[in-house]
Protein backbone atom coordinates (compact mmCIF):
# COMPACT_ATOMS: atom_id res chain seq x y z
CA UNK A 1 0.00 0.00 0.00
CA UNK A 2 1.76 3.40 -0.92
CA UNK A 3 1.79 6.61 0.86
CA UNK A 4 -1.51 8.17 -0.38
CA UNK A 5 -3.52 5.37 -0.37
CA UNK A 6 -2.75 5.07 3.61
CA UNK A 7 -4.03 8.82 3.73
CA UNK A 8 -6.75 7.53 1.79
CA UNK A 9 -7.41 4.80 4.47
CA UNK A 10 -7.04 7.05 7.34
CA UNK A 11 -9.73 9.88 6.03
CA UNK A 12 -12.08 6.57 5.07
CA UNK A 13 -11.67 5.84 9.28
CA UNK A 14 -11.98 9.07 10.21
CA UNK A 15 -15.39 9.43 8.16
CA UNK A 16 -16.59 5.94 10.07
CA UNK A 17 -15.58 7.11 13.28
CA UNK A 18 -17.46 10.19 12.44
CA UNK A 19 -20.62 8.03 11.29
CA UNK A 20 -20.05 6.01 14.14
CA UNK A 21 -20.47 9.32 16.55
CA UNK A 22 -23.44 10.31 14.87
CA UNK A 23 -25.21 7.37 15.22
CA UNK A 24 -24.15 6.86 18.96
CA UNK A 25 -21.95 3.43 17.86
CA UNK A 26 -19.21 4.28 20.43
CA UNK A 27 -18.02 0.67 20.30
CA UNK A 28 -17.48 0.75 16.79
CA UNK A 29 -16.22 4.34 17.07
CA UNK A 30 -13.53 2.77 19.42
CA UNK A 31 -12.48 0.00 17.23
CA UNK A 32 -12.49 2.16 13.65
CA UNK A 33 -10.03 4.44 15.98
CA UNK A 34 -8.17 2.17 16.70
CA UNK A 35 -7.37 0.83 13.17
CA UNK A 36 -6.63 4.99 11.94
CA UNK A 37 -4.16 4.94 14.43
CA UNK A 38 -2.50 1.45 13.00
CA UNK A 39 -2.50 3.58 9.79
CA UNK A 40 -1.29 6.75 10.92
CA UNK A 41 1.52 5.13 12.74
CA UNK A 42 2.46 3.38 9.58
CA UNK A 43 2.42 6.80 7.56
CA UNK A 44 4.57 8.10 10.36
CA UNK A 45 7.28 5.65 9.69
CA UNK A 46 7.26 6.35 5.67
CA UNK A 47 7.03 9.68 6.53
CA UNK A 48 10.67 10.66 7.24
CA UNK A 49 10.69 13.66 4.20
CA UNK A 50 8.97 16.74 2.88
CA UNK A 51 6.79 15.60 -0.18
CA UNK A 52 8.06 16.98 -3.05
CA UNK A 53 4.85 16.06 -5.45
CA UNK A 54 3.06 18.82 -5.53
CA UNK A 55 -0.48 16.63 -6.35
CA UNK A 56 0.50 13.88 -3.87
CA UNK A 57 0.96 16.84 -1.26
CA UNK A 58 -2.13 18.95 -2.32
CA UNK A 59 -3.54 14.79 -1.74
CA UNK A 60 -2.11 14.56 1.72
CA UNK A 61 -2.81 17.88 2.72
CA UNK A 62 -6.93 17.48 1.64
CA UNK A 63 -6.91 14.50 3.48
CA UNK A 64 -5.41 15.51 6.76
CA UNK A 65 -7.94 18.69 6.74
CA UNK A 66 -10.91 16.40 6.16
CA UNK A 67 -9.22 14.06 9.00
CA UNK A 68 -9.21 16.64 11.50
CA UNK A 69 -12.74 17.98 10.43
CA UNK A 70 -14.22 14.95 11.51
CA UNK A 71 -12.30 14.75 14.56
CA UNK A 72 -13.78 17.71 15.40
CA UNK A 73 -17.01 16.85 15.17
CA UNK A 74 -16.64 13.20 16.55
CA UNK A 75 -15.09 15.29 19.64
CA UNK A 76 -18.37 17.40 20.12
CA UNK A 77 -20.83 14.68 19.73
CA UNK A 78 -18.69 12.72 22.20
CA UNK A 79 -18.62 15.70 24.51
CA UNK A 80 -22.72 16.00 24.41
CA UNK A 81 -22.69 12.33 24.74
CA UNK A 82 -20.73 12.32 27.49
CA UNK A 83 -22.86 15.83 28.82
CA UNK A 84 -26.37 13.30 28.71
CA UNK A 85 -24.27 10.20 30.43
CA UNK A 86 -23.40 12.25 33.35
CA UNK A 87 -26.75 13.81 33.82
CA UNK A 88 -28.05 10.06 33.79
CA UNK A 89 -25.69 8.80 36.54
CA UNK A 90 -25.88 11.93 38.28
CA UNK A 91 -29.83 11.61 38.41
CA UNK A 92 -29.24 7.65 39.22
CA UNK A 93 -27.29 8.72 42.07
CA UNK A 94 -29.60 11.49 43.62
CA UNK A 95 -32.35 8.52 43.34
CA UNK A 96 -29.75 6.65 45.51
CA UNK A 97 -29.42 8.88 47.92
CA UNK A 98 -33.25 9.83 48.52
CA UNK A 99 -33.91 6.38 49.34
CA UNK A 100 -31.22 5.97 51.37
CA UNK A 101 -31.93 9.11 53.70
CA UNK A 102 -35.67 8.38 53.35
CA UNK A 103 -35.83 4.46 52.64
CA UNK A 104 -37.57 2.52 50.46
CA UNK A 105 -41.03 2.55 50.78
């Protein structure tokens, strides 16, 4: 697999992720991150110097933009998620402690 089509490979993870986030999948969201960063450590290691293609780096430099586009908006709908969890527990634990001070009854 060359260079580009690994960039190729990461954006098509980052766009899963991002479906993934949408659709509240955050196991799947977990595993397609984990296989972007299998990729993206790969490109790391073939990445040792500047590109001097200008259409491979116009490429590399679309894909990286889209990348981080969707990160961005994986990393809000994970924050909301996250927002609506802790209003859940929190709620589960006020429950908790009126029947504890006030027993069940």
């Amino acid at each position: 697999m060359g260079t580009l089509d690994d960039y190729q490979e990461a954006l098509r993870l980052s766009e899963e992720m991002l479906a993934c986030a949408r659709e509240s999948r955050w196991d799947d969201l977990v595993a397609a991150e984990q296989a972007r960063a299998g990729v993206l450590d790969r490109l790391r290691e073939l990445e040792g110097r500047p590109e001097t293609d200008r259409v491979l780096r116009s490429h590399k430099r679309e894909a990286l933009a889209r990348m981080l586009a969707c990160d961005e908006e994986v990393s809000t709908l994970a924050q909301d998620w996250m927002r609506e969890l802790r209003a859940v527990l929190d709620a589960e634990q006020n429950r908790d402690r009126l029947q504890r001070a006030y027993g069940q009854r």
